[in-house]
N, C-alpha and C. Protein backbone atom coordinates (compact mmCIF):
# COMPACT_ATOMS: atom_id res chain seq x y z
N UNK A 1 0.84 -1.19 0.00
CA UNK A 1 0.00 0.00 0.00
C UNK A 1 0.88 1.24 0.00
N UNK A 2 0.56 2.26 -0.53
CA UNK A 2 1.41 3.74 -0.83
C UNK A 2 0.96 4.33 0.61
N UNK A 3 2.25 5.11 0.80
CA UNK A 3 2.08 5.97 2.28
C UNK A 3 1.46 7.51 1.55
N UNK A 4 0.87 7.51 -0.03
CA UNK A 4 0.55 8.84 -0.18
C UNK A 4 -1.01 8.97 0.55
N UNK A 5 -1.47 7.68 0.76
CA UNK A 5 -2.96 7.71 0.51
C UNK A 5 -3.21 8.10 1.80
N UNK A 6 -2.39 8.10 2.80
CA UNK A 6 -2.85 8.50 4.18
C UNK A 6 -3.65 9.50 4.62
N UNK A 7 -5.01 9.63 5.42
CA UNK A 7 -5.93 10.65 5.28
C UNK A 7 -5.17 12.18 5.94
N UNK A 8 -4.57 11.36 6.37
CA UNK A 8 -3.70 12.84 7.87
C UNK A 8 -2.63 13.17 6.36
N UNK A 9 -2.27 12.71 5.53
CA UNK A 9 -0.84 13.27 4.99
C UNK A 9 -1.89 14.26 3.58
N UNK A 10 -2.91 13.38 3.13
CA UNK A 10 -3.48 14.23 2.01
C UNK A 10 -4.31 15.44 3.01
N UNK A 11 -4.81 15.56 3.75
CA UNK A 11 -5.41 16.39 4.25
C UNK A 11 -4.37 18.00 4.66
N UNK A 12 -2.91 17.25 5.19
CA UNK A 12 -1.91 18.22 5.26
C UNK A 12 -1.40 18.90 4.18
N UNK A 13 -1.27 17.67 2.68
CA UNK A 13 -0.91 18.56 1.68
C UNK A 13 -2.10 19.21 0.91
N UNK A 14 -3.46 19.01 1.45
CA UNK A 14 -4.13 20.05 0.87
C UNK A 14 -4.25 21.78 1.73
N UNK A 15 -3.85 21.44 2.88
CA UNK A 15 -3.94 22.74 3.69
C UNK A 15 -2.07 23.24 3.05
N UNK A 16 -1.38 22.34 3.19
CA UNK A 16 -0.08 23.36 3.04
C UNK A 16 -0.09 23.78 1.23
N UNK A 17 -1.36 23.45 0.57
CA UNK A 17 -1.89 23.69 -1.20
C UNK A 17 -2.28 24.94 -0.97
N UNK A 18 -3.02 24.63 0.12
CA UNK A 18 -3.75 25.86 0.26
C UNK A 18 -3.61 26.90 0.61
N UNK A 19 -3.04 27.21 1.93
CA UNK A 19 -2.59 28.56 2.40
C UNK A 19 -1.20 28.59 1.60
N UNK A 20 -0.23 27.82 1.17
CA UNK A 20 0.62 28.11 0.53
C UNK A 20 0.02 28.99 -0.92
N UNK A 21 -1.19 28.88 -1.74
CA UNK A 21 -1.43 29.40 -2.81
C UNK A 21 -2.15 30.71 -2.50
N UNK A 22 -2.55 30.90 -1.04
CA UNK A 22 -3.42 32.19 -0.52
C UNK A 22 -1.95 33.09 -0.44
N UNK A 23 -0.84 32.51 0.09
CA UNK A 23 0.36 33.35 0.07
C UNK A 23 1.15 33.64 -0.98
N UNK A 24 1.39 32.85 -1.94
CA UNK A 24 1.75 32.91 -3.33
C UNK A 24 1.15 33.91 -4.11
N UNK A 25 -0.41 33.80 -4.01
CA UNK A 25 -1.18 34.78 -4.58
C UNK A 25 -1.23 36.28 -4.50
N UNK A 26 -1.21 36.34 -2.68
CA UNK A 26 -0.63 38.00 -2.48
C UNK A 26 0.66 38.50 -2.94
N UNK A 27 1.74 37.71 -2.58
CA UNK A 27 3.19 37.87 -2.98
C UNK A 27 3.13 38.18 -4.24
N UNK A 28 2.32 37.28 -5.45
CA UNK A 28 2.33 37.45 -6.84
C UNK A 28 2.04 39.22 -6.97
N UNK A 29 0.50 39.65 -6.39
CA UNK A 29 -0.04 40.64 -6.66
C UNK A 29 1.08 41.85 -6.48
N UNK A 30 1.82 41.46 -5.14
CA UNK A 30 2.16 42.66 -4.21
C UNK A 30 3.59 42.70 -5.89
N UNK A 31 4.42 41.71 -6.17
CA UNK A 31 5.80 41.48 -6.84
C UNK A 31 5.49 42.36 -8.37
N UNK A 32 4.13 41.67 -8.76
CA UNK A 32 3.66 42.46 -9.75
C UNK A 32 3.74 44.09 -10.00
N UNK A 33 2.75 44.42 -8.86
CA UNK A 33 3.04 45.51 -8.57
C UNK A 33 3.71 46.36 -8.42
N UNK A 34 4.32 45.64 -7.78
CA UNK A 34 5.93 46.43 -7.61
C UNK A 34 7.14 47.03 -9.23
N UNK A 35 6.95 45.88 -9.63
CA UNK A 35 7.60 45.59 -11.02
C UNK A 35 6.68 46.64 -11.75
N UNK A 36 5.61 46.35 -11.82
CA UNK A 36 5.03 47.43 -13.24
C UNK A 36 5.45 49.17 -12.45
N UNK A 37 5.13 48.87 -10.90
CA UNK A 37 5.95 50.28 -10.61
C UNK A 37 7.16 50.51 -10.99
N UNK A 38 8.35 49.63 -11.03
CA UNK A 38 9.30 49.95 -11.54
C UNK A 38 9.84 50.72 -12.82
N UNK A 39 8.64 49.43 -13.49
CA UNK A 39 8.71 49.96 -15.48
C UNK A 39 8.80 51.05 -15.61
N UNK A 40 6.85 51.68 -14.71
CA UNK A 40 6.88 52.99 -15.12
C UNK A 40 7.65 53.87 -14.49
N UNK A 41 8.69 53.96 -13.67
CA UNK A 41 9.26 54.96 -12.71
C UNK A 41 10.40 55.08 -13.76
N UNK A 42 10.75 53.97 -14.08
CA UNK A 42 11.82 53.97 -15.51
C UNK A 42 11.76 54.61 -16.71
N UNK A 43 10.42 54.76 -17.12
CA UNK A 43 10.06 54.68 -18.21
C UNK A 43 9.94 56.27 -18.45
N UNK A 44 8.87 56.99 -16.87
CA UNK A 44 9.13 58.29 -17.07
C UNK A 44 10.68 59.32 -16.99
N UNK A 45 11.31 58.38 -15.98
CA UNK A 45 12.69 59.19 -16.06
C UNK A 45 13.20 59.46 -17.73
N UNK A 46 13.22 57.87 -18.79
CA UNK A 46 13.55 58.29 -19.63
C UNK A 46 12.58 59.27 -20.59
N UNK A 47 11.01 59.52 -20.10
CA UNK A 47 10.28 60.44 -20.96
C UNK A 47 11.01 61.68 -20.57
N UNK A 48 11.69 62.00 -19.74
CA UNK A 48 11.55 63.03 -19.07
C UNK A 48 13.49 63.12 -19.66
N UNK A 49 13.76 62.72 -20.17
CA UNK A 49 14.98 62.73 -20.52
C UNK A 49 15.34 63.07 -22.29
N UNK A 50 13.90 62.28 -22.51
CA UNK A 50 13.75 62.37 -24.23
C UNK A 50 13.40 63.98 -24.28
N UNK A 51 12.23 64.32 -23.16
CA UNK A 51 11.94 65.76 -23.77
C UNK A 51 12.56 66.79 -23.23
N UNK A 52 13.42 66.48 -22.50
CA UNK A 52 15.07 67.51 -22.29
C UNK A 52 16.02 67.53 -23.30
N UNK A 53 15.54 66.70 -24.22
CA UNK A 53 16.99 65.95 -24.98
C UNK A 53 15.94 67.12 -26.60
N UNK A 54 14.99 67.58 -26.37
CA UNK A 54 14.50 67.78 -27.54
C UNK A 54 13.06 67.34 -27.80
N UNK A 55 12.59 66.88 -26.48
CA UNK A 55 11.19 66.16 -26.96
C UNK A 55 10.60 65.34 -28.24
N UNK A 56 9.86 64.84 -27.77
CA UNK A 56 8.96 63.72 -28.17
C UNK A 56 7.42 63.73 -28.52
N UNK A 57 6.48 63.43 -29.51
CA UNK A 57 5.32 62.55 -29.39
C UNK A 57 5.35 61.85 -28.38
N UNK A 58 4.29 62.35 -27.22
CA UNK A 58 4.00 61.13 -26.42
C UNK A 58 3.15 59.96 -26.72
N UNK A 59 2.37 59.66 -27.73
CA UNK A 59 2.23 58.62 -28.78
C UNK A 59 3.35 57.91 -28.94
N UNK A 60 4.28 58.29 -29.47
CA UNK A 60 5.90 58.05 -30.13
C UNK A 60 6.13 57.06 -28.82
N UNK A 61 6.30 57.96 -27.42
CA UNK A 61 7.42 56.81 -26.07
C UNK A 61 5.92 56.09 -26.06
N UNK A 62 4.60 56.19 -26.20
CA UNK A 62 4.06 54.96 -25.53
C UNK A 62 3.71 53.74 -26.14
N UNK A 63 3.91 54.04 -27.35
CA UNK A 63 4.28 52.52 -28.44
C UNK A 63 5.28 52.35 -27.97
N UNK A 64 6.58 52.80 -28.26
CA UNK A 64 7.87 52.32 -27.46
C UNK A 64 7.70 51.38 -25.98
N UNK A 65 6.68 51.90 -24.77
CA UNK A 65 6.92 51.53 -23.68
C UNK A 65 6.57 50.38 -23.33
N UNK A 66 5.07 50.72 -24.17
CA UNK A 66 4.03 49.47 -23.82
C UNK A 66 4.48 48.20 -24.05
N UNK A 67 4.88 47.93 -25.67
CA UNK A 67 5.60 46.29 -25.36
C UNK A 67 5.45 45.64 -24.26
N UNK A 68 7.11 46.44 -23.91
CA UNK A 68 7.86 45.76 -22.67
C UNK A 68 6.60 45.78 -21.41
N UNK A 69 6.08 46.65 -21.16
CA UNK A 69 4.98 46.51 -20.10
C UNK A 69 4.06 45.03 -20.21
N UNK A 70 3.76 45.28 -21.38
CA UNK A 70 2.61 44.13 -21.80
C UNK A 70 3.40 42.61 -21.90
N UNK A 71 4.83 42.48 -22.23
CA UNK A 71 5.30 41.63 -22.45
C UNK A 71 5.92 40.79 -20.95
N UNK A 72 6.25 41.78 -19.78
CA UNK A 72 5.93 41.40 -18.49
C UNK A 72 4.70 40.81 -17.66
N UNK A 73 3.72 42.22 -18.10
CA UNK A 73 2.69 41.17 -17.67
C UNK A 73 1.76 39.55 -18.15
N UNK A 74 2.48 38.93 -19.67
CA UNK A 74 1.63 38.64 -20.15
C UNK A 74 2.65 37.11 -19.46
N UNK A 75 4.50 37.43 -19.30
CA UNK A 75 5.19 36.02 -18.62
C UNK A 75 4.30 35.84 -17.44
N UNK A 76 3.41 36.85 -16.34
CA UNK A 76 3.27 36.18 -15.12
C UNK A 76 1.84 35.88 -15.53
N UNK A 77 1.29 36.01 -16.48
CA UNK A 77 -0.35 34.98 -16.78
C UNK A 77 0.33 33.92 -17.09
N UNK A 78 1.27 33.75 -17.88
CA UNK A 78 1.50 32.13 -18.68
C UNK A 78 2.26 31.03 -17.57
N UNK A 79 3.00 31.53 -16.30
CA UNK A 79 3.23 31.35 -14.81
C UNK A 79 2.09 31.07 -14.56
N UNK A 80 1.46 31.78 -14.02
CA UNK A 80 -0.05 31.56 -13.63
C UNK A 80 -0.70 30.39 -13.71
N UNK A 81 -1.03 30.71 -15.54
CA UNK A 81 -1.57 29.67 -16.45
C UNK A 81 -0.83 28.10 -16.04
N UNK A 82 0.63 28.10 -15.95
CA UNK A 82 1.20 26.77 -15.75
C UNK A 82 1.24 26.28 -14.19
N UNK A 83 1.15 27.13 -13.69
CA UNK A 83 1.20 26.69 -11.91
C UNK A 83 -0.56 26.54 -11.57
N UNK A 84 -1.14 26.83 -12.48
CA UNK A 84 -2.64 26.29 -11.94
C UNK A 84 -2.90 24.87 -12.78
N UNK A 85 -2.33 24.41 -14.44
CA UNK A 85 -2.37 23.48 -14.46
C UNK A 85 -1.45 22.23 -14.10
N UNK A 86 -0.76 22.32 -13.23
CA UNK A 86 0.30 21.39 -12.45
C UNK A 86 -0.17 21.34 -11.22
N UNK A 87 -1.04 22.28 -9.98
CA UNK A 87 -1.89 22.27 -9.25
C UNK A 87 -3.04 21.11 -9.70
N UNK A 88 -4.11 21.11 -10.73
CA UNK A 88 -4.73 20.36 -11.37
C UNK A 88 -4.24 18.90 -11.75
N UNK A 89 -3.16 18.86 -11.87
CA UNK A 89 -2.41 17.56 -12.45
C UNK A 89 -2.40 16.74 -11.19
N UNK A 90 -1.89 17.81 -10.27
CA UNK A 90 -1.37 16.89 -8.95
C UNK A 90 -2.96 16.53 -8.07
N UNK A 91 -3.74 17.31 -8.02
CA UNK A 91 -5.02 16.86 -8.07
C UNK A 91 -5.50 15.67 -8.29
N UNK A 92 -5.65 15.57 -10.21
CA UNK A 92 -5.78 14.14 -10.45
C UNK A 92 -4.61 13.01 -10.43
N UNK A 93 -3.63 13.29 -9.81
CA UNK A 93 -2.70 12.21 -9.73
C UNK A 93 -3.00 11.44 -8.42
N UNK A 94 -3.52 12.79 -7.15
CA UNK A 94 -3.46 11.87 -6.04
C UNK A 94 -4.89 11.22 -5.78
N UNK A 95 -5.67 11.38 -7.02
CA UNK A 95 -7.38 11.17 -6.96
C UNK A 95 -6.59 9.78 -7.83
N UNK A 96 -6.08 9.11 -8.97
CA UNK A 96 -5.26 8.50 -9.32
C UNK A 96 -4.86 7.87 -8.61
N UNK A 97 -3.84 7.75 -7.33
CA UNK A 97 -3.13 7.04 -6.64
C UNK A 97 -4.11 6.25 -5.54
N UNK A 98 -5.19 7.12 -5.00
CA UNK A 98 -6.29 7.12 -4.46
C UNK A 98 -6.91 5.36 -4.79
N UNK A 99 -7.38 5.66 -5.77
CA UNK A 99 -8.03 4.27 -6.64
C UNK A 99 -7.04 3.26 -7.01
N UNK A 100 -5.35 3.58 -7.31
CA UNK A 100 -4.45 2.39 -7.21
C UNK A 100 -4.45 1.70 -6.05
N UNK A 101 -3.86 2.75 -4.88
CA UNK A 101 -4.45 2.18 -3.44
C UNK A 101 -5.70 0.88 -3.11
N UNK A 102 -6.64 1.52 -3.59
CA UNK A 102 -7.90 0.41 -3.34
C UNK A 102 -7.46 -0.74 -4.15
N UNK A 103 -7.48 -0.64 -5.52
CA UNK A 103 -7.55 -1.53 -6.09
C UNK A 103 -6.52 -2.32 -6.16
N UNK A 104 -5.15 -2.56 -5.55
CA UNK A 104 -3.99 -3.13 -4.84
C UNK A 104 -4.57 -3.56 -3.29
N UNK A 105 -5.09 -3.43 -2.57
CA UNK A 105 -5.71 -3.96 -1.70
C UNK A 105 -6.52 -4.57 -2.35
N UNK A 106 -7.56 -4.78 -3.02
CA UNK A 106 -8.09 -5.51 -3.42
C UNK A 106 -7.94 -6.89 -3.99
N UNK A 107 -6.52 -6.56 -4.78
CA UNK A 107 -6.18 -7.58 -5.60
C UNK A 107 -5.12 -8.47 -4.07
N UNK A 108 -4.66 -7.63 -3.61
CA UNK A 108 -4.03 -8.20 -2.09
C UNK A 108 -4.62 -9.20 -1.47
N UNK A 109 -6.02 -8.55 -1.51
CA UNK A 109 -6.72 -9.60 -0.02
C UNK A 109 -7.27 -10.40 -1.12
N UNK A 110 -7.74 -10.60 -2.22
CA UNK A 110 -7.79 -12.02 -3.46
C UNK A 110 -6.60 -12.92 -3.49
N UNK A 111 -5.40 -12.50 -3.26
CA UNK A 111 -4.83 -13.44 -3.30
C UNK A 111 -4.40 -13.95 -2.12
N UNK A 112 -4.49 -13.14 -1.02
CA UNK A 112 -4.55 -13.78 -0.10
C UNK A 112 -5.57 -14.87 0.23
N UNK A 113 -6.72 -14.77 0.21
CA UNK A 113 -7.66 -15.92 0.28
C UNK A 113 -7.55 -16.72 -0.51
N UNK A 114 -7.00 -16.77 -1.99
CA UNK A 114 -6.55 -17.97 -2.58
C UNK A 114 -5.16 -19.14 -2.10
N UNK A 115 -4.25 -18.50 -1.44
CA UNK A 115 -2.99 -18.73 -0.78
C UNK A 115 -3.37 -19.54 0.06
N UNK A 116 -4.26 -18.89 0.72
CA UNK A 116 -4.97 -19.99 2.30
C UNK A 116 -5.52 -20.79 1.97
N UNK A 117 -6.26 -21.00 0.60
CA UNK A 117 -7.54 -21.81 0.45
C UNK A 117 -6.31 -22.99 -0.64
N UNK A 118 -5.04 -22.90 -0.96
CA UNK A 118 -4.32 -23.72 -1.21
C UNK A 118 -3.73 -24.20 -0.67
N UNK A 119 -3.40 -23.47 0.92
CA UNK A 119 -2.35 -23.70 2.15
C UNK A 119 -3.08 -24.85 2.84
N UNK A 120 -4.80 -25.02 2.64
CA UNK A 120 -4.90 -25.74 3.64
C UNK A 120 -5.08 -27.40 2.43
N UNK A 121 -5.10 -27.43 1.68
CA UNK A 121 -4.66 -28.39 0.75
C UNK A 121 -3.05 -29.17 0.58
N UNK A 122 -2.46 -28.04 1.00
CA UNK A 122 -1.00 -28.53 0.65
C UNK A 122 -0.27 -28.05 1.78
N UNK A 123 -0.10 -28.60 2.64
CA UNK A 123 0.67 -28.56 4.15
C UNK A 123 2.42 -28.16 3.85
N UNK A 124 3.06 -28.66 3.01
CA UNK A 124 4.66 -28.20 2.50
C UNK A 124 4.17 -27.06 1.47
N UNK A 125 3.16 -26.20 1.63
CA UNK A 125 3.57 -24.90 1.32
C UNK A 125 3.17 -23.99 2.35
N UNK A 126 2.92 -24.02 3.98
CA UNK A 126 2.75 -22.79 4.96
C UNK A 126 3.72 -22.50 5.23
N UNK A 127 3.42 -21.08 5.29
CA UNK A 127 4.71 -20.24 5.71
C UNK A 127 4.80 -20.68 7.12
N UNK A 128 6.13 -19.77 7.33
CA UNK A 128 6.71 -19.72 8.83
C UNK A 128 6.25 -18.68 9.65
N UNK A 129 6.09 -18.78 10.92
CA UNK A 129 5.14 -18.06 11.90
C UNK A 129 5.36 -16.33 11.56
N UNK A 130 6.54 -16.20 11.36
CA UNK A 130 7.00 -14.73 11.23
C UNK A 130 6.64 -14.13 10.02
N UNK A 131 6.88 -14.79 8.67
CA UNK A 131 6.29 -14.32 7.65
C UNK A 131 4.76 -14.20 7.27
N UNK A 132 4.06 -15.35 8.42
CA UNK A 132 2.77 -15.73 8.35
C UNK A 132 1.93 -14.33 8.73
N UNK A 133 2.94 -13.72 10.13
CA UNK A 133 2.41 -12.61 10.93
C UNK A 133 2.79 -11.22 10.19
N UNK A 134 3.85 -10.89 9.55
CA UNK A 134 3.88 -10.10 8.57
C UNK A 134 2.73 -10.06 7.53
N UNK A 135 2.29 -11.24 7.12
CA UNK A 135 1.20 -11.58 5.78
C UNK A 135 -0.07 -11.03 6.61
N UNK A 136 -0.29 -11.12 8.00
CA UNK A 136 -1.66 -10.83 8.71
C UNK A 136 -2.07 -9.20 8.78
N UNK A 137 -0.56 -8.95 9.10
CA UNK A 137 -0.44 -7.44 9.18
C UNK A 137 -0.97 -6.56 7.76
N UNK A 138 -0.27 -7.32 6.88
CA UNK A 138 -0.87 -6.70 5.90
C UNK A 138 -1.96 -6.61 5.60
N UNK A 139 -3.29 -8.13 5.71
CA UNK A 139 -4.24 -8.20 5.46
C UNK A 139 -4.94 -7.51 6.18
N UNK A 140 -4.48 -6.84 7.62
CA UNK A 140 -5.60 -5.91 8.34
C UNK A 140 -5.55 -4.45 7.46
N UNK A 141 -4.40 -4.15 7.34
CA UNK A 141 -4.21 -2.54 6.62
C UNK A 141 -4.88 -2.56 5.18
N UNK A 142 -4.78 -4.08 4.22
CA UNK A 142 -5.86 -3.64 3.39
C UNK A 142 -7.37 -3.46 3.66
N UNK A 143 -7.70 -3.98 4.62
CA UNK A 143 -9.32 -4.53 5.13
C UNK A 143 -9.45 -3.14 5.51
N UNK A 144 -8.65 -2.56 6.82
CA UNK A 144 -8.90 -1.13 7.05
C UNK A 144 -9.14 -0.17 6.10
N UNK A 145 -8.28 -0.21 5.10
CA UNK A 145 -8.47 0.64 4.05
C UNK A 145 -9.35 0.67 3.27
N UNK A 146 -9.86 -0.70 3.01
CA UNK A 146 -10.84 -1.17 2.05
C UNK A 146 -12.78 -0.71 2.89
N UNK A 147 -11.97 -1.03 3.97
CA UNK A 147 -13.80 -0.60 4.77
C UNK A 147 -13.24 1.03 5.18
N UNK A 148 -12.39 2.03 5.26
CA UNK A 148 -12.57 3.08 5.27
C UNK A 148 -12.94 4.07 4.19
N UNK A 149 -12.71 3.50 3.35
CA UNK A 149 -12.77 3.69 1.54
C UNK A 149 -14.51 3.42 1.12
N UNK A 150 -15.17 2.47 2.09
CA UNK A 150 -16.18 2.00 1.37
C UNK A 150 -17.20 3.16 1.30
N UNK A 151 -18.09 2.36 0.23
CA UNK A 151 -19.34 4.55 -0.10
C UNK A 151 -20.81 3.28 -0.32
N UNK A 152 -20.69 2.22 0.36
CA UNK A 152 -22.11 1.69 0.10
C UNK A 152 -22.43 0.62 1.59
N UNK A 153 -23.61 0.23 1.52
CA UNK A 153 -23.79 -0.91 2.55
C UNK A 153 -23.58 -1.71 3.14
N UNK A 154 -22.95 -2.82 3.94
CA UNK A 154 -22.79 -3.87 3.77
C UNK A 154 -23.76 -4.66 3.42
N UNK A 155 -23.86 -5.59 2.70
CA UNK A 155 -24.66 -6.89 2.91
C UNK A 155 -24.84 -7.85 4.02
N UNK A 156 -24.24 -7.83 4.89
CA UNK A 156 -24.34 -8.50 6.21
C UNK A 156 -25.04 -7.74 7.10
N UNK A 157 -26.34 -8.42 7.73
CA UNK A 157 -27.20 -7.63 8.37
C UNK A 157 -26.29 -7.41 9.58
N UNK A 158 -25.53 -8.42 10.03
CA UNK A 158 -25.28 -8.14 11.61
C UNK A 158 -23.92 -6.80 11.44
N UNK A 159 -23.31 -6.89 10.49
CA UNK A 159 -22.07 -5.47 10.51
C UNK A 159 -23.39 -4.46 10.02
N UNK A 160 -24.41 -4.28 9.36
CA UNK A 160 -25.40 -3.21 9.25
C UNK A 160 -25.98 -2.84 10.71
N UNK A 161 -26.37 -3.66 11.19
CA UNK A 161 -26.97 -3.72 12.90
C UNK A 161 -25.60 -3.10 13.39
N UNK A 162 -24.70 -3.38 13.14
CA UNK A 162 -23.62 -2.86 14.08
C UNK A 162 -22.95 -1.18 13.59
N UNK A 163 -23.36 -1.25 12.67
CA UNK A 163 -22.91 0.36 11.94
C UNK A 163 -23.88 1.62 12.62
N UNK A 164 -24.93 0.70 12.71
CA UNK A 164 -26.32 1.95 12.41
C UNK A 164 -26.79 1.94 14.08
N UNK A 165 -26.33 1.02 15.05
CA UNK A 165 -26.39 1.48 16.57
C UNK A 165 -25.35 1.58 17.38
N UNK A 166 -25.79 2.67 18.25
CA UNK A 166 -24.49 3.23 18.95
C UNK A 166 -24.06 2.30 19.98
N UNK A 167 -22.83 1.30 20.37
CA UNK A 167 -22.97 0.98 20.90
C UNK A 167 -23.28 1.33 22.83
N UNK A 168 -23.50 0.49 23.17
CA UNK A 168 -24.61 0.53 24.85
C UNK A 168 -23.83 1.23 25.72
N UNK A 169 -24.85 2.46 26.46
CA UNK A 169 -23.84 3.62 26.93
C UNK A 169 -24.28 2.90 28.64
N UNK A 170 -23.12 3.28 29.45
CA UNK A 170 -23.04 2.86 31.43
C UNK A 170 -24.09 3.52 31.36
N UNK A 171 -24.73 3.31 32.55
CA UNK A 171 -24.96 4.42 32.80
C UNK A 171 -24.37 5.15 34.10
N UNK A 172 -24.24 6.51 34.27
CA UNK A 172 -23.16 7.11 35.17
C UNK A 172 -23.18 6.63 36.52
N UNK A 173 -22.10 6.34 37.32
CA UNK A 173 -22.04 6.13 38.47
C UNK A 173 -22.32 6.60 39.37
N UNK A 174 -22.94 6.46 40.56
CA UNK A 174 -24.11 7.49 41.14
C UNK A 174 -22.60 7.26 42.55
N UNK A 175 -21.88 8.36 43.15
CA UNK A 175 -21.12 8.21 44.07
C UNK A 175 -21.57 8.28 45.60
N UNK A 176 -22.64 8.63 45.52
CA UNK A 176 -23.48 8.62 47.05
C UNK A 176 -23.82 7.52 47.41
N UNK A 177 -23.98 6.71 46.33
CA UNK A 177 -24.92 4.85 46.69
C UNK A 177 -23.75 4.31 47.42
């Protein structure tokens, strides 16, 4: 079984997804900002240099400027654009790994019940106590997984009876009696 599928480890990398992209996001805005302030703080020194020098069409510097303006802002959309579909990817990879998980337990505990159901046929093939108890271990972590995973009923009335009542509460100890 993969240690990605763990509910405590996906639950952590969706919170550290998350406030990590609430902080990314301001940083982006604030960096942006900053930068297109730069352009233009640049941009007027040199207006302000062209029309000392003899002036200019200000038409003339703002074809000149814009490009480069537009050509900055358009690298941090296509950033953007690629860090939201690799966000998405990793999404469906661990929705992906999710369903390998099950379905490796699945195929796990099948062959485990075929193993046993040959073991007790053929006595010179049981394992040894230690590997036997390793093999058990495993079969509980798929079963756990497999009934924490489950999204329907059981068919067994008595695990239904046992799902759907709470089990039987003391009742409190009365310390005066």
């Amino acid at each position: 079984m993969s240690r990605h599928s763990s509910p405590q480890r996906f639950e952590s990398m969706v919170e550290i997804s998350s406030t990590s992209s609430l902080e990314t996001t301001a940083y982006n805005k604030l960096s942006t900002m900053l930068e297109i302030e730069q352009i233009v703080k640049k941009t007027l020194e040199k207006i302000q240099l062209i029309s000392k020098c003899g002036g200019a069409d200000v038409d003339i510097i703002m074809d000149l400027i814009m490009p480069k303006v537009r050509q900055h802002l358009k690298s941090y959309n296509m950033l953007h654009e690629d860090v939201t579909s690799i966000r998405s990817n990793v999404e469906a990879y661990m929705q992906h790994i999710e369903t390998v998980d099950h379905d490796i337990a699945d195929i796990f505990l099948d062959l485990h019940n075929i193993y046993r159901k040959l073991e007790r046929f053929d006595d010179s093939s049981k394992l040894c106590p230690v590997k036997k108890e390793v093999l058990q271990k495993r079969v509980k972590e798929s079963e756990d997984l497999l009934t924490r995973s489950r999204h329907y009923l059981p068919n067994d009335p008595k695990e239904l009876i046992s799902e759907l009542n709470d089990p039987p509460k003391e009742p409190p100890a009365d310390p005066k009696v």
